[in-house]
Protein backbone atom coordinates (compact mmCIF):
# COMPACT_ATOMS: atom_id res chain seq x y z
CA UNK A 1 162.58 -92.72 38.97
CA UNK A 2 164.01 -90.00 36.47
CA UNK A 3 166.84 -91.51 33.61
CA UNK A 4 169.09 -89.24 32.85
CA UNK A 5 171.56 -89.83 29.92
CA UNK A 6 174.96 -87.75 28.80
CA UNK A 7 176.41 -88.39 25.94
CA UNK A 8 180.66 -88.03 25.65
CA UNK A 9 180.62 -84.15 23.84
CA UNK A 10 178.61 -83.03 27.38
CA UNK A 11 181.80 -84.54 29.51
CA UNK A 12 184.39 -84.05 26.84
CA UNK A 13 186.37 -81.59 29.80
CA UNK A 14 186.14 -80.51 33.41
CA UNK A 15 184.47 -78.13 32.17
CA UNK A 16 181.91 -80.50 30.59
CA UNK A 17 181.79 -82.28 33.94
CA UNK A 18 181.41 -79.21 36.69
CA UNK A 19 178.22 -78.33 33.43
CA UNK A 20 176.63 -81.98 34.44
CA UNK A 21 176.80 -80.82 38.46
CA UNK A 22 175.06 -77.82 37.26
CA UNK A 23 171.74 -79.14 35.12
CA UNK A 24 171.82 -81.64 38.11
CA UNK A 25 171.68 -78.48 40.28
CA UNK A 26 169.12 -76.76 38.27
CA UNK A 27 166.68 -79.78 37.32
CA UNK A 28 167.02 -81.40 40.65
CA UNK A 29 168.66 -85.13 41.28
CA UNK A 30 166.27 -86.83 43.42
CA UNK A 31 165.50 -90.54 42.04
CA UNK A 32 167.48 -89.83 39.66
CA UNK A 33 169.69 -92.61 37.71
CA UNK A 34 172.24 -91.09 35.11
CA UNK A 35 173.99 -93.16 32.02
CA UNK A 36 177.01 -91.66 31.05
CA UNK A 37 179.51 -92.38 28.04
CA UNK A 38 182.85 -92.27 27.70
CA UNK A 39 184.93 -88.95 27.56
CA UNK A 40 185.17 -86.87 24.53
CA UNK A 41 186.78 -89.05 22.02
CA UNK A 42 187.61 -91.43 24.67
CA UNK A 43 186.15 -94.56 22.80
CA UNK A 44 188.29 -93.54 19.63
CA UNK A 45 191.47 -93.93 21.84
CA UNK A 46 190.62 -97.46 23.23
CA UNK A 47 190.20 -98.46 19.70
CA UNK A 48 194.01 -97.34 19.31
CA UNK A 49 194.81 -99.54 22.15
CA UNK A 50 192.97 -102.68 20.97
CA UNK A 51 194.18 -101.74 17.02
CA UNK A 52 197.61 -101.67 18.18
CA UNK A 53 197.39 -104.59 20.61
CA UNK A 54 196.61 -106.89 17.66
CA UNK A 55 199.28 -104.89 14.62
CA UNK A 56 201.71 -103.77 16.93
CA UNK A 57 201.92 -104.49 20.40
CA UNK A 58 204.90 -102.53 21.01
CA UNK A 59 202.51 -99.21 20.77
CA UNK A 60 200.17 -100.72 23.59
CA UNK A 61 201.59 -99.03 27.02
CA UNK A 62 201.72 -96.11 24.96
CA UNK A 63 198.34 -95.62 23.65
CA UNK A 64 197.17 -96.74 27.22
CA UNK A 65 199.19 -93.82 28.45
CA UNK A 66 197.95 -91.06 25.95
CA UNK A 67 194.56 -92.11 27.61
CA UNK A 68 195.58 -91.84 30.78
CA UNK A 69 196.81 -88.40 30.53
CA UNK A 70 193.76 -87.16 28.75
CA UNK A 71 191.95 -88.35 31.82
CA UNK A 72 194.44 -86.88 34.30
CA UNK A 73 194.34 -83.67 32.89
CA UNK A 74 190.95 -83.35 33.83
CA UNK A 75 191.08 -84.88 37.02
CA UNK A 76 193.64 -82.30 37.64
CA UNK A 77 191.26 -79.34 36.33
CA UNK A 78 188.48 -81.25 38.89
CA UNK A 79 190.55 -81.87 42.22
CA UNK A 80 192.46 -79.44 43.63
CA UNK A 81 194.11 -82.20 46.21
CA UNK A 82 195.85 -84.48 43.52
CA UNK A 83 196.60 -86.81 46.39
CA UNK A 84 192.61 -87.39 46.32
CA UNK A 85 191.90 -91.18 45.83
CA UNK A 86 190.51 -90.34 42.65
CA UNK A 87 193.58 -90.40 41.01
CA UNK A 88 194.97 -93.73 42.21
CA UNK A 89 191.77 -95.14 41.05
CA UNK A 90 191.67 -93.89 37.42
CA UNK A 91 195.06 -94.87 37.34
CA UNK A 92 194.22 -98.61 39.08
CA UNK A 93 191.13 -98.71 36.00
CA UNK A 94 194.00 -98.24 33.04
CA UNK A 95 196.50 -100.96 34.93
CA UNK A 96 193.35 -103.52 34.77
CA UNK A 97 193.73 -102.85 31.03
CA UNK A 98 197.03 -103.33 30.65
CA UNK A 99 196.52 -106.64 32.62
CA UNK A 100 194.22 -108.08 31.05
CA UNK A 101 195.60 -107.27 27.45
CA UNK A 102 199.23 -109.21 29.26
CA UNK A 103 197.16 -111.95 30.13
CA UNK A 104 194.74 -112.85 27.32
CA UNK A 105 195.09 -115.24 25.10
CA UNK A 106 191.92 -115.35 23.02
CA UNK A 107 192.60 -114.01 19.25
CA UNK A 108 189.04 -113.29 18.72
CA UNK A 109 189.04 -109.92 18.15
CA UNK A 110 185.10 -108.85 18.96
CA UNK A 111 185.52 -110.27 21.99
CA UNK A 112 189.12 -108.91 23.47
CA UNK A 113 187.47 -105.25 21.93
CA UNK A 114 184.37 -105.57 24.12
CA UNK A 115 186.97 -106.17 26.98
CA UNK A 116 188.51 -103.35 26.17
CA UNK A 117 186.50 -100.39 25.11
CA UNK A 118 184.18 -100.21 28.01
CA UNK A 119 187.16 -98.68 30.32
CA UNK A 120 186.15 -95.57 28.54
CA UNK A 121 182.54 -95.57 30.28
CA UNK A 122 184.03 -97.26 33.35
CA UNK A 123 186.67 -94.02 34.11
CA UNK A 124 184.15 -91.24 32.86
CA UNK A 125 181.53 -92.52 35.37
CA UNK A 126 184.27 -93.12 38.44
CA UNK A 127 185.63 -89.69 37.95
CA UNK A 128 182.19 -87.69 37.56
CA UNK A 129 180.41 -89.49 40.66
CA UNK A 130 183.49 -88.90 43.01
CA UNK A 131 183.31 -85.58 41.68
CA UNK A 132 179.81 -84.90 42.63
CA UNK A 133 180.29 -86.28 46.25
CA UNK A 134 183.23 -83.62 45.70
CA UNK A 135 180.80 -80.70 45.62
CA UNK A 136 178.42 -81.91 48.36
CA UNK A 137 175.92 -84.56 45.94
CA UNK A 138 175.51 -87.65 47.12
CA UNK A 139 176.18 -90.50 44.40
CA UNK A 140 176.68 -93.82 44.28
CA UNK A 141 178.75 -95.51 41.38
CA UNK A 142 176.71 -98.78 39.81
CA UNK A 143 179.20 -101.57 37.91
CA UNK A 144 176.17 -101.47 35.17
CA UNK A 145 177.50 -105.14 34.13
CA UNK A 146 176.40 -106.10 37.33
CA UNK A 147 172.82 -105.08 36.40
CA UNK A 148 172.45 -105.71 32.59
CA UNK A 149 172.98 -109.51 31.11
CA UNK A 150 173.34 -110.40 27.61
CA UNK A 151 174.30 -113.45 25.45
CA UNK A 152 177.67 -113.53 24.20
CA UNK A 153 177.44 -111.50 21.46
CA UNK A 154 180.37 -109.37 21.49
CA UNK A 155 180.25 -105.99 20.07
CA UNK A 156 176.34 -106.33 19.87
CA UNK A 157 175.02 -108.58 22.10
CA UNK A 158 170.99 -109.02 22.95
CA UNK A 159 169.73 -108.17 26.44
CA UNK A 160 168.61 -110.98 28.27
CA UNK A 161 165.46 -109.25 30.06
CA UNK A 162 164.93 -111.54 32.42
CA UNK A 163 167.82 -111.36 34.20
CA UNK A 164 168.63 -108.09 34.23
CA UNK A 165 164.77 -106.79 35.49
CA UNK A 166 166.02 -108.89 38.18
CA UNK A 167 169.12 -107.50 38.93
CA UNK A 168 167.83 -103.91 38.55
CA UNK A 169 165.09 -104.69 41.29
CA UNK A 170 167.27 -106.02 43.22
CA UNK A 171 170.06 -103.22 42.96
CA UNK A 172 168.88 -100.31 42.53
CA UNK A 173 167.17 -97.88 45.51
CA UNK A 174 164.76 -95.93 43.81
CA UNK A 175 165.36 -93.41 46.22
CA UNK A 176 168.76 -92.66 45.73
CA UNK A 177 170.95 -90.74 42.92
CA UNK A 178 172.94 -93.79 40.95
CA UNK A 179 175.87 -93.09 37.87
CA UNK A 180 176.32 -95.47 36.14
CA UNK A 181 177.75 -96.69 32.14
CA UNK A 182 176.21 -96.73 29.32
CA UNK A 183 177.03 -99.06 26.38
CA UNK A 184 178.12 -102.00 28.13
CA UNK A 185 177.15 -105.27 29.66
CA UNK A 186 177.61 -108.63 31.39
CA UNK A 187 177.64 -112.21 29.75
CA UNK A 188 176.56 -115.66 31.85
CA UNK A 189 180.68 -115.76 32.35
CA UNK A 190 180.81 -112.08 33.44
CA UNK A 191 182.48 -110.97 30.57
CA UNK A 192 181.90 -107.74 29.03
CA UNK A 193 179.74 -107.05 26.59
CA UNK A 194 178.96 -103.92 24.56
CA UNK A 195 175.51 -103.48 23.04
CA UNK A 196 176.20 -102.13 19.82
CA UNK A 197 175.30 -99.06 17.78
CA UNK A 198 173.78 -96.13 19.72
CA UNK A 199 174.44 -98.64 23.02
CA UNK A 200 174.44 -95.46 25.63
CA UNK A 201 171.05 -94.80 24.82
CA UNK A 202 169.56 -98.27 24.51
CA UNK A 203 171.07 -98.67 28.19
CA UNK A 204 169.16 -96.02 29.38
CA UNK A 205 166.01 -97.36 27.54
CA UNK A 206 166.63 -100.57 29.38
CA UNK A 207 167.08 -99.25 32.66
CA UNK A 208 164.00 -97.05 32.02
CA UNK A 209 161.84 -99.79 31.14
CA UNK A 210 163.40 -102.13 34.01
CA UNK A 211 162.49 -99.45 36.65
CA UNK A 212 159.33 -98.13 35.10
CA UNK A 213 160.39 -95.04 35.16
CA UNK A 214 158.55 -91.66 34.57
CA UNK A 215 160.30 -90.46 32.07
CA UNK A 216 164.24 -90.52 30.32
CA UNK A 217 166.06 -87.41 29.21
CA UNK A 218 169.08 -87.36 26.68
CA UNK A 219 170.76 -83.98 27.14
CA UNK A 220 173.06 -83.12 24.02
CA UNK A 221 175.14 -80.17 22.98
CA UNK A 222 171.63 -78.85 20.72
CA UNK A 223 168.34 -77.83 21.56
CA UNK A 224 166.10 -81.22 20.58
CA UNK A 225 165.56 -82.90 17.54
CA UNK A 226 165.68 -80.65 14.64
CA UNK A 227 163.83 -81.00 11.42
CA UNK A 228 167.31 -81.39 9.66
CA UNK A 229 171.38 -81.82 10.01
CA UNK A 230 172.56 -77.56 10.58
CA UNK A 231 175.96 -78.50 9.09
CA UNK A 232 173.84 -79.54 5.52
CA UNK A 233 170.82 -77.44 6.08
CA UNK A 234 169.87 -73.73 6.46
CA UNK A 235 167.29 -72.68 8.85
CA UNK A 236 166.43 -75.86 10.69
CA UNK A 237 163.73 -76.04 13.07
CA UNK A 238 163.07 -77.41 16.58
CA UNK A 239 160.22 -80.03 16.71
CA UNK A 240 158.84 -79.83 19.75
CA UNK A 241 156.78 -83.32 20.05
CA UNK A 242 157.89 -86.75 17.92
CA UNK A 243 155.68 -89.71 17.92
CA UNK A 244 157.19 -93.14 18.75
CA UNK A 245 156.60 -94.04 15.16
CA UNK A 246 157.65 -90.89 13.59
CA UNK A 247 160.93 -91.03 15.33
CA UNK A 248 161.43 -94.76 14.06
CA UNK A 249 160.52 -93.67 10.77
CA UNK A 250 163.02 -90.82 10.93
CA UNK A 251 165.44 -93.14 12.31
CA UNK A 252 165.04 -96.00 9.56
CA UNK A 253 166.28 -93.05 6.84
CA UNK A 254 169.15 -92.03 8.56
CA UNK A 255 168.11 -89.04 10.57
CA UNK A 256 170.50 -89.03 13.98
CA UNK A 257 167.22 -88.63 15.91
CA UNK A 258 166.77 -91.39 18.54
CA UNK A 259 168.33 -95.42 17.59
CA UNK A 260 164.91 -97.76 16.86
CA UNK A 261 166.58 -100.15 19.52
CA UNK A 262 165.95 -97.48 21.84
CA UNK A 263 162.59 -96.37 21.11
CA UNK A 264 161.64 -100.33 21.48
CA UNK A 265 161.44 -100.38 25.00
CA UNK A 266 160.30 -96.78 25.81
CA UNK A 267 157.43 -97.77 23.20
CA UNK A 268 156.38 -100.84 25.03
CA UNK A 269 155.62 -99.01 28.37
CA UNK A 270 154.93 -95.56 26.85
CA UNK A 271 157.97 -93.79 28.64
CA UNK A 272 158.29 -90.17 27.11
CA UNK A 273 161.86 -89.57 25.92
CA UNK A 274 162.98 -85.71 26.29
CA UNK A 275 165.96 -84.16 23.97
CA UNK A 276 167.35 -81.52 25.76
CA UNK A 277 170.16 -79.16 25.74
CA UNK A 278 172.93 -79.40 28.31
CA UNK A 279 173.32 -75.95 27.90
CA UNK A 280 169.88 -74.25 28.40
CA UNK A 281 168.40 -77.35 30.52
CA UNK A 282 165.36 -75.65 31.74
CA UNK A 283 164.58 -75.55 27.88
CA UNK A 284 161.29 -77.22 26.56
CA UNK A 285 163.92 -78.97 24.17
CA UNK A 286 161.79 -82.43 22.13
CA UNK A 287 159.89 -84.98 23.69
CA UNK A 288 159.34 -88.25 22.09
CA UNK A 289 156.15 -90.31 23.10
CA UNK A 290 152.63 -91.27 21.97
CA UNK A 291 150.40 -89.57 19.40
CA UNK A 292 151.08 -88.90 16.05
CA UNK A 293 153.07 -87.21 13.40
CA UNK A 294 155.35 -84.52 14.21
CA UNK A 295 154.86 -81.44 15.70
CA UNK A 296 155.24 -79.07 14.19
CA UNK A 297 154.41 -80.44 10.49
CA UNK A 298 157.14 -79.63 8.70
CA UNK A 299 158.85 -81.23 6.06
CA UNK A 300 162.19 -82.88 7.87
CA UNK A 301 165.17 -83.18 5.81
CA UNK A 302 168.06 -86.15 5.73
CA UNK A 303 170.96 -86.49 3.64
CA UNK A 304 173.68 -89.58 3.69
CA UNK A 305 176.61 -88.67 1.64
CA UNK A 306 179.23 -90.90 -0.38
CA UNK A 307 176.65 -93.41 -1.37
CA UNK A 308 176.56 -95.34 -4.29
CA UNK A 309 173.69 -96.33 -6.66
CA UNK A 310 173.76 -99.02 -8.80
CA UNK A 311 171.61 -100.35 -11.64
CA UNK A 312 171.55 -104.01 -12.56
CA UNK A 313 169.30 -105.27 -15.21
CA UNK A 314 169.50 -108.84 -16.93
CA UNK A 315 172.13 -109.92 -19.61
CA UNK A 316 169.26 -111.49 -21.76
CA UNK A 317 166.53 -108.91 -20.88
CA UNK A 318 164.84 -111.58 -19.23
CA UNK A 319 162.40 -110.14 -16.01
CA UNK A 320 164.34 -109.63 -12.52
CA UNK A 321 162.24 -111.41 -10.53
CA UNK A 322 162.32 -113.32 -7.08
CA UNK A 323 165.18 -115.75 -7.42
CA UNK A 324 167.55 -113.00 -8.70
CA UNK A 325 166.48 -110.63 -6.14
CA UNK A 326 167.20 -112.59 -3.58
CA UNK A 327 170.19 -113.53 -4.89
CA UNK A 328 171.28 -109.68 -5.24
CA UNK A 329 169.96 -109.33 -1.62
CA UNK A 330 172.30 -112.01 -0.54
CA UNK A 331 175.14 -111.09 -2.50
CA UNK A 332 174.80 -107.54 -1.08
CA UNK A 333 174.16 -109.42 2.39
CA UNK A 334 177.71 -111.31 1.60
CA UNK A 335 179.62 -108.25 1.55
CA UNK A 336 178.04 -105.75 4.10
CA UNK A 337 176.60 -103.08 1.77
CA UNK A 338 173.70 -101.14 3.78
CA UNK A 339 171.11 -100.95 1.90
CA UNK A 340 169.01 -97.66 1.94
CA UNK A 341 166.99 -97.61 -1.46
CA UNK A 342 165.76 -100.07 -3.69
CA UNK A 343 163.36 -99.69 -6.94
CA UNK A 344 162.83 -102.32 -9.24
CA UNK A 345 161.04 -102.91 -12.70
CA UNK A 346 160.12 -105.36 -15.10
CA UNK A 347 164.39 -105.83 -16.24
CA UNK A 348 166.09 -103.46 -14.07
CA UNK A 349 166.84 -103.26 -10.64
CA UNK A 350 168.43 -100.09 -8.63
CA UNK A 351 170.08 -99.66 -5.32
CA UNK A 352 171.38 -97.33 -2.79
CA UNK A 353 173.83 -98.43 -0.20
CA UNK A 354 176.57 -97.86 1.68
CA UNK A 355 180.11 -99.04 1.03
CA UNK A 356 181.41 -98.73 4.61
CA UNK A 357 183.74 -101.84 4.74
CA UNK A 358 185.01 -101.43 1.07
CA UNK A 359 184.09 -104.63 -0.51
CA UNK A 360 182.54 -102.17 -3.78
CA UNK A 361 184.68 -104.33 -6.12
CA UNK A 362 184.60 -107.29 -5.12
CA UNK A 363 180.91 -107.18 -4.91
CA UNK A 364 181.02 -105.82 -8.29
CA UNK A 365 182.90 -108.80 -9.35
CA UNK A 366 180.35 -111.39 -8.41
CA UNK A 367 177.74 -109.39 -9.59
CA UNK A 368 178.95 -108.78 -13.32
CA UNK A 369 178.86 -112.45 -14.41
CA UNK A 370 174.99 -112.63 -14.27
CA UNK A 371 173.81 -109.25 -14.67
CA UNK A 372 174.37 -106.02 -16.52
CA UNK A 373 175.93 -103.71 -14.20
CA UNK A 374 176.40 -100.02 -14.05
CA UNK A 375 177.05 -98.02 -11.03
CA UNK A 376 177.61 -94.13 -9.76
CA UNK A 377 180.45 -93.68 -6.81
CA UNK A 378 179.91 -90.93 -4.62
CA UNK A 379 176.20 -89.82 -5.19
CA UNK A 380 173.80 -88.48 -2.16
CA UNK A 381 170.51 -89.70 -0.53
CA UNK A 382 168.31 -87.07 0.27
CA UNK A 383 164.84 -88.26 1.99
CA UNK A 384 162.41 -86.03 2.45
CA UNK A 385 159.68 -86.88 5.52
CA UNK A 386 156.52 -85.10 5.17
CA UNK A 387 157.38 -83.24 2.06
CA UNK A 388 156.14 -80.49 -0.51
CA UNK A 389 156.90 -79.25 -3.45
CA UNK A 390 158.53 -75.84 -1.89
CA UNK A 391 160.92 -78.81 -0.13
CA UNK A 392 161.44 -81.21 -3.41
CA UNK A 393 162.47 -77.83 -5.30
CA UNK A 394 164.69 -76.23 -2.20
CA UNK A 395 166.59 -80.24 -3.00
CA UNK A 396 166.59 -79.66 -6.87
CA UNK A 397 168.61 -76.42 -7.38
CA UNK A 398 171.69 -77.10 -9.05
CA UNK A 399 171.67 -80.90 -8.80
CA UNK A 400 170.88 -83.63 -10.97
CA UNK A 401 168.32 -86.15 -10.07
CA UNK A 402 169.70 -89.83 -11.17
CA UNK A 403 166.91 -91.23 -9.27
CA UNK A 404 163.54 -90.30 -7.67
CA UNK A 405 161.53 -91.99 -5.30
CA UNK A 406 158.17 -90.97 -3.63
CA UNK A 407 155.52 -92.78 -1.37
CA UNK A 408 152.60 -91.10 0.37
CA UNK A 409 154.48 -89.66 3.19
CA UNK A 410 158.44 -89.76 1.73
CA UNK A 411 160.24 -88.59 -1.19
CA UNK A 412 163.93 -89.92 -1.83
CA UNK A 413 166.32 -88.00 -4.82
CA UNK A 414 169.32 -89.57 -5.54
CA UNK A 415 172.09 -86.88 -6.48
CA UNK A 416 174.93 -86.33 -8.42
């Protein structure tokens, strides 16, 4: 069996959708099981709902509404007949929201989120495989909670394998042409569960490795993986083959190449993982598997922007060694900094991270106490895979370098 995997820019529209019926068309759909996401910026609006269900309730049957539309628009661009049952059950899907937010009375918010959220991938994957029985495919809808268990996690919760190899060989006709959601999950209590950061892809990595199947393919609005972001980099290149390790590598430094999570599984059975364009599916496009390296060698460029780097050295020039390292590490633990650098010497200490939640002053507080602290807002990562000095100096021009970085393989310049 074939995985198939859209992400929400490739059903962002009808148009988007009727696109899907036509790789489908051109790539064939035989033993075929496809993981879809959420509309467009479908997953944005839920958060609306669930925002203003806990600051201002009020807003609730409105922002359920605004979704609603978005999705009735489309239905409306998809069905000519908008007495088709297709409407009545998008709109039954949004009313189970709306229920359970009347009804629920736990304040936790992780878990009344994961409740939430996943009506995104629920609607998307209702409306495309009714849709495709539409036109003359034959589909069948999977409830994927019914199929993958986790623990209770909420918001990132752990597969229980087990279960859920079960409950995909017990489920799933191999034979047969399945849509189902990516993202979410099940609980023991059959609550949902969402499976955290790249979760549409990890879900397809799961089901992959659950049915042993021959290969997965995540179609995106690009050609494959490219050897660097186009919006920061001119003339970036296609790389046509990725080794499981590479692409973890890649991954680890911030390159939106494939999640690790994802890789995991794939890795474990040696299921090749194809990058390919929704747009020109018959395509070569990447494929991700065993071997090594990249092909072809090139250097690969990543930047993270809006970092900050900060330099820490002792009050009595005394040598930072393991307790106080672990102490930083725990302090920057404490108050979710991501770290993506570190050097150290004898009495100094430097770091890279990433101030995503906002607690830069309050970690600065705790930290200025016991240590000499100076720090640079707004700086850049750049990491350099496979590098050379034509690719260090293409970096250099016009910046300055507060920090440099280099192993055998990777180069990192901090810039200002």
């Amino acid at each position: 069996m074939r995985i198939f995997k859209f992400g929400g820019a490739s059903v962002k529209d009808a148009d988007g959708v009727k696109n899907v019926v036509s790789v489908l068309n051109k790539v064939g759909y035989e033993n075929t099981l496809v993981v879809v996401s959420a509309m467009g910026k479908t997953t944005n609006a839920m958060e609306t709902v669930i925002s203003s269900y806990f600051e201002d309730k009020p807003r609730v049957a409105y922002a359920i509404q605004e979704v609603l539309k978005f999705h009735n628009d489309i239905l409306m661009d998809l069905f000519e007949n908008d007495k088709h049952p297709i409407f009545k059950q998008v709109k039954l899907l949004f009313e189970e929201v709306q229920g359970f937010l009347a009804w629920n009375k736990s304040p936790k918010y992780s878990f009344v989120y994961d409740q939430v959220i996943g009506y995104g991938e629920l609607v998307s994957t209702t409306i495309i495989n009714a849709y495709l029985n539409e036109v003359g495919i034959t589909s069948n809808w999977l409830d994927v909670r019914d199929v993958i268990k986790t623990d209770g996690n909420y918001r990132d919760a752990a597969i229980n394998w087990e279960k859920t190899q079960s409950n995909v060989t017990k489920s799933i006709d191999k034979t047969k042409l399945y849509i189902t959601q990516g993202f979410i999950g099940s609980d023991d209590n059959n609550f949902t569960t969402t499976l955290g950061r790249e979760g549409s892809d990890y879900s397809a990595a799961i089901l992959a490795y659950c049915l042993n199947a021959t290969d997965v393919t995540i179609w995106k609005d690009v050609p494959g993986v490219l050897n660097a972001d186009p919006r920061y980099f001119e003339n970036a290149e296609l790389l046509n083959k990725i080794s499981y390790k590479e692409a973890i590598e890649l991954a680890f430094y911030g390159a939106s190449v494939i999640h690790p999570k994802t890789l995991q599984p794939l890795q474990r059975k040696e299921i090749p993982l194809h990058v390919k364009s929704f747009l020109n599916p018959k395509n070569p496009g990447t494929v991700v598997g065993k071997g090594n390296g990249i092909e072809p060698k090139v250097p690969c460029f990543i930047v993270k922007k809006n970092q900050v780097l900060m330099k820490l050295s002792s009050l009595d020039f005394s040598f930072i060694v393991e307790d106080n390292i672990s102490e930083l590490f725990k302090l920057l633990s404490d108050y979710k900094m991501k770290v993506d650098l570190i050097q150290n010497s004898a009495i100094s200490f430097s770091v890279c991270f990433e101030n995503k939640f906002d607690c830069l002053n309050q970690l600065l507080d705790a930290l200025k106490s016991k240590f000499k602290v100076s720090h640079h807002e707004g700086v850049s990562l750049y990491t350099i895979r496979h590098f050379n000095a034509e690719a260090i100096s293409s970096l250099q021009n016009g910046k300055e370098i507060i920090l440099e970085q280099r192993g055998k393989e990777t180069v990192q310049l901090v810039v200002k």
